[in-house]
PDB file of N, CA and C in Angstrom:
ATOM      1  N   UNK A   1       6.029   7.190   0.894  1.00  0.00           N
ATOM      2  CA  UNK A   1       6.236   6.459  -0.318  1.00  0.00           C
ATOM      3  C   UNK A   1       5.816   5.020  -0.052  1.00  0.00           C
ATOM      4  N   UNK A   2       4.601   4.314  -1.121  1.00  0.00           N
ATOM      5  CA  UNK A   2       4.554   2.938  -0.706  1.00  0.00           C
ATOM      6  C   UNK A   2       4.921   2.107  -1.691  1.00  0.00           C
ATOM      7  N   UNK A   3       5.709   2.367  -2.476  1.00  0.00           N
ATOM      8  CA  UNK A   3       6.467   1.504  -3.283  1.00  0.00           C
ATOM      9  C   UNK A   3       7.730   1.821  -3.945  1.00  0.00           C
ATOM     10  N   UNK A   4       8.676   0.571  -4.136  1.00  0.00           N
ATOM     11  CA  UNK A   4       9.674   1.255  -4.768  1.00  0.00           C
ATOM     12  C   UNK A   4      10.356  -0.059  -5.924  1.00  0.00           C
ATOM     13  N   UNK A   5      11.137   0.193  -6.591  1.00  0.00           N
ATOM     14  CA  UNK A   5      11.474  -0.439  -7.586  1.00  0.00           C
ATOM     15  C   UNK A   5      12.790  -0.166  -7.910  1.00  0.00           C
ATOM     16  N   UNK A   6      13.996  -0.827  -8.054  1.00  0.00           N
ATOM     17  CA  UNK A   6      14.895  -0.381  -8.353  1.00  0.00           C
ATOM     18  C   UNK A   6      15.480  -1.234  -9.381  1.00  0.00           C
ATOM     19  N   UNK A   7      16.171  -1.018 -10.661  1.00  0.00           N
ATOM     20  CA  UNK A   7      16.513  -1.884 -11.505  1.00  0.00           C
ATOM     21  C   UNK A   7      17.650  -1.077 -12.608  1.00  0.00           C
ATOM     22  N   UNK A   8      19.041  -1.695 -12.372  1.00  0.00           N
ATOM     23  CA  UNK A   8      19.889  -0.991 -12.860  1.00  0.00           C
ATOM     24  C   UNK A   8      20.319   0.255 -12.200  1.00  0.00           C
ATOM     25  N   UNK A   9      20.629   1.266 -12.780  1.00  0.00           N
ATOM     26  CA  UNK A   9      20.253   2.886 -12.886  1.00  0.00           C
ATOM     27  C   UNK A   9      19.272   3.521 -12.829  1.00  0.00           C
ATOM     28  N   UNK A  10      17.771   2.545 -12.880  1.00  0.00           N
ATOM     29  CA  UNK A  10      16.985   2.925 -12.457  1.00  0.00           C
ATOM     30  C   UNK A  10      16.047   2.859 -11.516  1.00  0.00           C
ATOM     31  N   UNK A  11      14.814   4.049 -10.748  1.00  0.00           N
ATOM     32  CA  UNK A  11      14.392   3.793  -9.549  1.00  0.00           C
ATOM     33  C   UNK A  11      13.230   4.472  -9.901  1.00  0.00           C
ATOM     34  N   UNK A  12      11.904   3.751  -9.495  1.00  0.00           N
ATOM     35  CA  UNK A  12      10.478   3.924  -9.574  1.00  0.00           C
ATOM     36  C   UNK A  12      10.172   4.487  -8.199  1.00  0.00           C
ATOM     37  N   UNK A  13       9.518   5.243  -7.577  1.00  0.00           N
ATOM     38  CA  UNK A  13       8.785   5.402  -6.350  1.00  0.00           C
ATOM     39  C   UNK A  13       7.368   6.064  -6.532  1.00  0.00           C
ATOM     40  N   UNK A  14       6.580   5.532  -6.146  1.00  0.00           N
ATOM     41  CA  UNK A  14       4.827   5.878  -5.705  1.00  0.00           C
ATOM     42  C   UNK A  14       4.980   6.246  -4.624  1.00  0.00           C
ATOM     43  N   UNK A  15       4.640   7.627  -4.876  1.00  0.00           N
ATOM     44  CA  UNK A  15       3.949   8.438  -3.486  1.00  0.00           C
ATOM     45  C   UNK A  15       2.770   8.940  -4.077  1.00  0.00           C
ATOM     46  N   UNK A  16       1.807   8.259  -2.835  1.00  0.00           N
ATOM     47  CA  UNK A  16       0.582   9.386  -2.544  1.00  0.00           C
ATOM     48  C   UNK A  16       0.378  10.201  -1.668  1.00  0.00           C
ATOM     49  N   UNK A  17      -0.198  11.390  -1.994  1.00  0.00           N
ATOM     50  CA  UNK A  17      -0.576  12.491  -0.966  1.00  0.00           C
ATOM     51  C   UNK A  17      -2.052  12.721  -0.573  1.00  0.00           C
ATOM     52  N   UNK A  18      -2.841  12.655  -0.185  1.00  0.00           N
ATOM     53  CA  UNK A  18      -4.027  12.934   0.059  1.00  0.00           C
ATOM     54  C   UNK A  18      -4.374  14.574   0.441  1.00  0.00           C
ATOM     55  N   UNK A  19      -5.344  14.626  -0.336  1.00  0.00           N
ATOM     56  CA  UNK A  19      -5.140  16.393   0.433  1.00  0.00           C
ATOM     57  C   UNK A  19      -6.741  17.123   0.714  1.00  0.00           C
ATOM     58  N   UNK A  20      -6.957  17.819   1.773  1.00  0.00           N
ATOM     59  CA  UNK A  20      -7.873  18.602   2.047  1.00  0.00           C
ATOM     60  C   UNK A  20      -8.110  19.402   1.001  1.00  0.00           C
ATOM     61  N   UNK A  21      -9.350  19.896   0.843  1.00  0.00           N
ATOM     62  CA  UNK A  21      -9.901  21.120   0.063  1.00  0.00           C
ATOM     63  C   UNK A  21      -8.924  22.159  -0.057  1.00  0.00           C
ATOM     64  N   UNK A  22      -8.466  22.379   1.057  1.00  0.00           N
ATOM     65  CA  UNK A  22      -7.349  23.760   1.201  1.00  0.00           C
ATOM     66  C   UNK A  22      -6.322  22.988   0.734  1.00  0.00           C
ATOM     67  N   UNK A  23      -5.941  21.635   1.040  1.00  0.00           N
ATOM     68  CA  UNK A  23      -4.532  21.311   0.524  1.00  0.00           C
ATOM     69  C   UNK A  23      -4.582  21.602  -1.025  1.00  0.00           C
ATOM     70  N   UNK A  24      -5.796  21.149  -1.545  1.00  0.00           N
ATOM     71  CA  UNK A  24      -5.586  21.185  -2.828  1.00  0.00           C
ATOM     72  C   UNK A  24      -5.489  23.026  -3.507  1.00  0.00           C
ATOM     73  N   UNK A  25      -5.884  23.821  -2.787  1.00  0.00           N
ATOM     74  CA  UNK A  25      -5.529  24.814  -3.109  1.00  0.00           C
ATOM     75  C   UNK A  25      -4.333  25.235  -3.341  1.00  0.00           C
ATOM     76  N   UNK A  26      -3.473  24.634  -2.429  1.00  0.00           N
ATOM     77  CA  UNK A  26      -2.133  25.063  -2.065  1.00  0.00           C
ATOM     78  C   UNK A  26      -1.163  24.229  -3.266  1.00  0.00           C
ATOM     79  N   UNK A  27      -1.876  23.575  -4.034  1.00  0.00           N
ATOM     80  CA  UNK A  27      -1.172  22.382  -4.266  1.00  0.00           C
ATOM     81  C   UNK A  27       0.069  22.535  -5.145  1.00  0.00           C
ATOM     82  N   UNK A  28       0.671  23.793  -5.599  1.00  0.00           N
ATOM     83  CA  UNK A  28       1.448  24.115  -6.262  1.00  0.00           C
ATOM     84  C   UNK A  28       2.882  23.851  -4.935  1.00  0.00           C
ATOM     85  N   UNK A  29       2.432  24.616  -3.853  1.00  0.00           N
ATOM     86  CA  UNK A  29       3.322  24.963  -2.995  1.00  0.00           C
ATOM     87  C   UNK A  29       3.839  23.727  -2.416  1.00  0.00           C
ATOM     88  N   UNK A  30       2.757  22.492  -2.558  1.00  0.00           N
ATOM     89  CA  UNK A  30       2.990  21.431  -1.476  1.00  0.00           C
ATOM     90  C   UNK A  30       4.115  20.231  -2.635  1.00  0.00           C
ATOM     91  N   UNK A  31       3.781  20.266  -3.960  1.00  0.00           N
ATOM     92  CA  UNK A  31       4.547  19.998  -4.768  1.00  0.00           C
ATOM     93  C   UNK A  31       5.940  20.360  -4.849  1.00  0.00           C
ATOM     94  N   UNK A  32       6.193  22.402  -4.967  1.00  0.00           N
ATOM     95  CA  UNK A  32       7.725  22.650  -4.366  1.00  0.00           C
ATOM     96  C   UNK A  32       8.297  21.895  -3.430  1.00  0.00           C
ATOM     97  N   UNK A  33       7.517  22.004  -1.711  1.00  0.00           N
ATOM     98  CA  UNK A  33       7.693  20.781  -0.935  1.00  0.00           C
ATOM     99  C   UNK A  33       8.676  20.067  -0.746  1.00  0.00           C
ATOM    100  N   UNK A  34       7.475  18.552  -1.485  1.00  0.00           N
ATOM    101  CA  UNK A  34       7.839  17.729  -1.829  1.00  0.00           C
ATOM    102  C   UNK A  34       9.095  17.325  -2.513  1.00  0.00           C
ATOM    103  N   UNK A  35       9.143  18.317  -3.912  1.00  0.00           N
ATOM    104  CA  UNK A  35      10.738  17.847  -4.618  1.00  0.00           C
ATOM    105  C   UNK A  35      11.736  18.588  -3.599  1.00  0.00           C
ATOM    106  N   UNK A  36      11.444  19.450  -2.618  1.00  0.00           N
ATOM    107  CA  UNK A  36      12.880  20.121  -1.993  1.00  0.00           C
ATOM    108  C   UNK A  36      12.747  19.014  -1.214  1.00  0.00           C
ATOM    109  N   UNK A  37      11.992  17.997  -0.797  1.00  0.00           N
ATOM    110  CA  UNK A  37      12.415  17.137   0.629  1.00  0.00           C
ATOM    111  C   UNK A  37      13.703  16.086  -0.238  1.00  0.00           C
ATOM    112  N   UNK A  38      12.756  15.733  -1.295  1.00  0.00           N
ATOM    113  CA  UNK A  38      13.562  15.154  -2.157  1.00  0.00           C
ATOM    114  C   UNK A  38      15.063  15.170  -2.526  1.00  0.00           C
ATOM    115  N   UNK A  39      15.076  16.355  -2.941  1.00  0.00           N
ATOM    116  CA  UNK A  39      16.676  17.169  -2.842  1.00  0.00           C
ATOM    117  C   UNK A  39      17.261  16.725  -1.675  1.00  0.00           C
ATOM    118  N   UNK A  40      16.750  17.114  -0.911  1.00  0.00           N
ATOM    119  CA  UNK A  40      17.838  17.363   0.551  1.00  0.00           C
ATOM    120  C   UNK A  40      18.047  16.150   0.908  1.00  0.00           C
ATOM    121  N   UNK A  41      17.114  14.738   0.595  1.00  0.00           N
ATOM    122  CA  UNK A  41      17.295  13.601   0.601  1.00  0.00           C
ATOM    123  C   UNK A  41      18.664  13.337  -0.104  1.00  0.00           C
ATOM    124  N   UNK A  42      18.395  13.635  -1.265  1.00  0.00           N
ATOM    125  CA  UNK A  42      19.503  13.197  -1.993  1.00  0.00           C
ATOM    126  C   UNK A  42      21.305  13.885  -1.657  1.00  0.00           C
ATOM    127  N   UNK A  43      20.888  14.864  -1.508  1.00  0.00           N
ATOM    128  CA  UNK A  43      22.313  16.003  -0.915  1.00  0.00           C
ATOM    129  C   UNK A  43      22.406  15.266   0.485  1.00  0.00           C
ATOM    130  N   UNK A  44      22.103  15.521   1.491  1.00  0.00           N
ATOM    131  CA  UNK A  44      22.499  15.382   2.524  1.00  0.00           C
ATOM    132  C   UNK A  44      21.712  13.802   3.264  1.00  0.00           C
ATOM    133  N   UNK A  45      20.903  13.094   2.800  1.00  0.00           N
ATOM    134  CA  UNK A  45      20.486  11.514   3.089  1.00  0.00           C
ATOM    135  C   UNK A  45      19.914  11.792   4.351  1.00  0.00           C
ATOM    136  N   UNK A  46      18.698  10.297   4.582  1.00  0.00           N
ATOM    137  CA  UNK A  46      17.818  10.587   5.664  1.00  0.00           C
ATOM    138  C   UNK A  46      18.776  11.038   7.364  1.00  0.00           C
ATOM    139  N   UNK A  47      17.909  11.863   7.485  1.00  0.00           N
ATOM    140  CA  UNK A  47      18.705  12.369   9.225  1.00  0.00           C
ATOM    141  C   UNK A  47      18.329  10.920  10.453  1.00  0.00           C
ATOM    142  N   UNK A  48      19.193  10.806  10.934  1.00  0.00           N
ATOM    143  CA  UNK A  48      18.762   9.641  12.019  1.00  0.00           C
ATOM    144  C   UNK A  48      17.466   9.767  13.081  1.00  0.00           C
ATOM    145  N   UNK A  49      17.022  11.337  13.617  1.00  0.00           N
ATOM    146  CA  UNK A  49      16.193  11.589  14.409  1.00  0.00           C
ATOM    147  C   UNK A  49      15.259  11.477  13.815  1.00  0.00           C
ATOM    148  N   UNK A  50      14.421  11.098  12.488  1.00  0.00           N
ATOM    149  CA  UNK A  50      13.403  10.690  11.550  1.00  0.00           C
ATOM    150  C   UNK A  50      13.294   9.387  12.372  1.00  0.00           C
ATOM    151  N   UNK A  51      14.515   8.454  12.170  1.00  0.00           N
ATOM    152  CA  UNK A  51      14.304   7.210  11.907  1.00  0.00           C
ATOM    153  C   UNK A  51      13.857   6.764  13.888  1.00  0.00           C
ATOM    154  N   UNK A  52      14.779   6.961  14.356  1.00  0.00           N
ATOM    155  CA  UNK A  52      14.063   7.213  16.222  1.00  0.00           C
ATOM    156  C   UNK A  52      12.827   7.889  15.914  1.00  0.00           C
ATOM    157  N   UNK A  53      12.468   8.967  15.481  1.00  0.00           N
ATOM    158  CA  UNK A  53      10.925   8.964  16.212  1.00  0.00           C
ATOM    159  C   UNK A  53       9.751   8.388  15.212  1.00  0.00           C
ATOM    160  N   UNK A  54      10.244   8.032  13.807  1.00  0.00           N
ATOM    161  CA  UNK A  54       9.182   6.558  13.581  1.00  0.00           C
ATOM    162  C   UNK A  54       9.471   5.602  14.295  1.00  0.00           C
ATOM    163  N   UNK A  55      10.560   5.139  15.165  1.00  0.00           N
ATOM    164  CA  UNK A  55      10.641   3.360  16.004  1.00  0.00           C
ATOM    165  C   UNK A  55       9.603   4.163  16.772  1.00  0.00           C
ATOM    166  N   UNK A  56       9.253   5.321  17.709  1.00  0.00           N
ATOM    167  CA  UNK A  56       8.891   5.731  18.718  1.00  0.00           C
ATOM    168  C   UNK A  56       7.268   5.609  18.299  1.00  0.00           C
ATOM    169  N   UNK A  57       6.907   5.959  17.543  1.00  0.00           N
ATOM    170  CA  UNK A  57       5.856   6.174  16.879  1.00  0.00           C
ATOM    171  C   UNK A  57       5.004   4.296  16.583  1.00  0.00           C
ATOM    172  N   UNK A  58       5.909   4.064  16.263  1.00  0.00           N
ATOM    173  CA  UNK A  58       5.362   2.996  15.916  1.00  0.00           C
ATOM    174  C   UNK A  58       5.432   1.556  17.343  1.00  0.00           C
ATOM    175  N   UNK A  59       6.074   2.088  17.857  1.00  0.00           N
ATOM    176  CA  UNK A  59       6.399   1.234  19.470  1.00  0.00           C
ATOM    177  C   UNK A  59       4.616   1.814  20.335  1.00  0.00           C
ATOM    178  N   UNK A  60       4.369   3.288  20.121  1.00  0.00           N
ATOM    179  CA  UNK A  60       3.283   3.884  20.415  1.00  0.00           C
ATOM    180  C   UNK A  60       1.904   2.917  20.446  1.00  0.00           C
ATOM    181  N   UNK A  61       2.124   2.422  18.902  1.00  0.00           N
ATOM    182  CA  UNK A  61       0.896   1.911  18.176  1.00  0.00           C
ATOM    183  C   UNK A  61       0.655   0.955  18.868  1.00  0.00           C
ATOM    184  N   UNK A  62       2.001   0.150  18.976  1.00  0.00           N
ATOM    185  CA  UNK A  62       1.984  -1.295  19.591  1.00  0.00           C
ATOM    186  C   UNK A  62       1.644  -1.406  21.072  1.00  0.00           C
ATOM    187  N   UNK A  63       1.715  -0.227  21.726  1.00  0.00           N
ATOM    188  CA  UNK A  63       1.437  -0.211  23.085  1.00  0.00           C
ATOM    189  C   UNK A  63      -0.001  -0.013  23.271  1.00  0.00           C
ATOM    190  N   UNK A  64      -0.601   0.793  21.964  1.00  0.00           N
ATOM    191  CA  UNK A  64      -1.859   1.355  22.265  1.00  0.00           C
ATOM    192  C   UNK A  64      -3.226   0.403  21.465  1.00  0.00           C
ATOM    193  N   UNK A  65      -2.645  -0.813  20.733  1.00  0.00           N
ATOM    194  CA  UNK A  65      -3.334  -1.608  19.758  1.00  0.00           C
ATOM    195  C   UNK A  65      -4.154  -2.159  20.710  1.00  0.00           C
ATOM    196  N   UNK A  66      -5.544  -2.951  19.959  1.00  0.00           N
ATOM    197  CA  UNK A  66      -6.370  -3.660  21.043  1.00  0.00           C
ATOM    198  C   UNK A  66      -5.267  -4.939  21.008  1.00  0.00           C
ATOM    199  N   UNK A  67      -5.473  -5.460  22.199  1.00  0.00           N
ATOM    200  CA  UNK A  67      -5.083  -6.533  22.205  1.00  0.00           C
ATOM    201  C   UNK A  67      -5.339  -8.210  21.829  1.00  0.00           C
ATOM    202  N   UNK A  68      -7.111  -7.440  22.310  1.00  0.00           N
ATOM    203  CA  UNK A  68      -8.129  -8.735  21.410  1.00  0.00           C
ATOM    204  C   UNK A  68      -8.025  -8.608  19.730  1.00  0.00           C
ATOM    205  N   UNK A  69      -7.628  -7.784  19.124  1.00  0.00           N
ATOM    206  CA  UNK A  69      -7.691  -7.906  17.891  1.00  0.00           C
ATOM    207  C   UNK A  69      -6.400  -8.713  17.541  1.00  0.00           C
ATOM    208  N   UNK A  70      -5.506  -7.967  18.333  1.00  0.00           N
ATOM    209  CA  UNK A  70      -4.386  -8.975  17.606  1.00  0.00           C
ATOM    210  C   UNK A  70      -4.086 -10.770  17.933  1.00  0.00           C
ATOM    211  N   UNK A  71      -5.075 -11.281  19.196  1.00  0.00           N
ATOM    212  CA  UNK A  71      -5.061 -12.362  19.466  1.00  0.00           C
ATOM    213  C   UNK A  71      -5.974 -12.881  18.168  1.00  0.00           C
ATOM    214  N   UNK A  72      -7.393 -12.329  17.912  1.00  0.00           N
ATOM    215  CA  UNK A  72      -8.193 -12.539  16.421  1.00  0.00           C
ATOM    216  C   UNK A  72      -7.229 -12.920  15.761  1.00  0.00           C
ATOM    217  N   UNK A  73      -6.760 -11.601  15.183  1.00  0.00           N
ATOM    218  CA  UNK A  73      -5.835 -11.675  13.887  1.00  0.00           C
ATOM    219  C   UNK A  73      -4.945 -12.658  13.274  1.00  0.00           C
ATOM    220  N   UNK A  74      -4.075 -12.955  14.363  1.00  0.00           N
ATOM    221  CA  UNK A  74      -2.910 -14.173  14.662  1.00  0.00           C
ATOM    222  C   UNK A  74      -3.743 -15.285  14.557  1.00  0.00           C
ATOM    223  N   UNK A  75      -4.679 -15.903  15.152  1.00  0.00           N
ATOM    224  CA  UNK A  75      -5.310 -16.847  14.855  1.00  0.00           C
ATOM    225  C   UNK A  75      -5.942 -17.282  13.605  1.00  0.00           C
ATOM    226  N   UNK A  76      -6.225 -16.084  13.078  1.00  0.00           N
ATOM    227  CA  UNK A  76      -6.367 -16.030  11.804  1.00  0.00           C
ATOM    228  C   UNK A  76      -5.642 -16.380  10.390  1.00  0.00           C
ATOM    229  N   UNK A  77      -4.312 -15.404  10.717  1.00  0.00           N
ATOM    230  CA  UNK A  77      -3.429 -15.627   9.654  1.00  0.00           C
ATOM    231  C   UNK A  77      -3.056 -17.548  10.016  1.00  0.00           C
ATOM    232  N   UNK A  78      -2.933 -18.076  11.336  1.00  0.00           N
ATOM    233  CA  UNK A  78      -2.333 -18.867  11.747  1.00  0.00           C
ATOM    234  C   UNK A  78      -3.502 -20.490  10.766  1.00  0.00           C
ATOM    235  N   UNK A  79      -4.733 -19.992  11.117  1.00  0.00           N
ATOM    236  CA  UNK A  79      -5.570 -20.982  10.296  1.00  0.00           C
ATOM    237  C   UNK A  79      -5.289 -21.037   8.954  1.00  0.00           C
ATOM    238  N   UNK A  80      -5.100 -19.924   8.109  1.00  0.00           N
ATOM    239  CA  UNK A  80      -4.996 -19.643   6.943  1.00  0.00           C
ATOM    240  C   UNK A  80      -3.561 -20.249   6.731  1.00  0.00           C
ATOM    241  N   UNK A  81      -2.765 -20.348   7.419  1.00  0.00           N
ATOM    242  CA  UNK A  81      -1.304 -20.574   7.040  1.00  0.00           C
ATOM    243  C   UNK A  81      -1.700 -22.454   6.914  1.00  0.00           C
ATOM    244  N   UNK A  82      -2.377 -23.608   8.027  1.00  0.00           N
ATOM    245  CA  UNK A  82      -2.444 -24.008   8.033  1.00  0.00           C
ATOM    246  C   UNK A  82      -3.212 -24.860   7.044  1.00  0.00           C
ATOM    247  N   UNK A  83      -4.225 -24.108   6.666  1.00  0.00           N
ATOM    248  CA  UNK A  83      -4.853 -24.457   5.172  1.00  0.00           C
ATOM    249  C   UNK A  83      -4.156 -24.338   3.953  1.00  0.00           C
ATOM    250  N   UNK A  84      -3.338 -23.377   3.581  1.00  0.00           N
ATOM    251  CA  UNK A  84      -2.352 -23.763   2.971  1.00  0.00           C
ATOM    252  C   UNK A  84      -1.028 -24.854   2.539  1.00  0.00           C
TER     253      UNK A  84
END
């Protein structure tokens, strides 16, 4: 999900799915899916071992990123901040 909105009683969320040729075949099934993840979200709320193996996942990235890019990058945002 990359957006969300919440206001009152009410709650917006954008999800996109991208899907292969075959996904799109399936696409009835991947829809069921989807609203049962939903459900079980709502009944029983996110499980904690999700949330550990995205830190893990994403600790991954950070280990495996170039390093010259992110010295670029930072310098970058850092000029831009300064021109501002």
């Amino acid at each position: 999900m990359d957006a969300a909105y919440t206001g009152g009683s009410v709650a917006v969320v954008k999800t996109v799915i991208a899907l292969t040729e075959k996904g799109l075949e399936k696409i009835d099934d991947i829809v069921c899916h989807f609203f049962r993840y939903i459900h079980l979200l709502k009944t029983d709320g996110p499980h904690e071992w999700f949330w550990k193996e995205l830190g893990l996942i994403n600790d991954i990235r950070i280990q495996q990123s170039d390093k010259t890019y992110s010295v670029t990058k930072i310098s970058s945002l850092a000029t831009k901040l300064l021109v501002s």
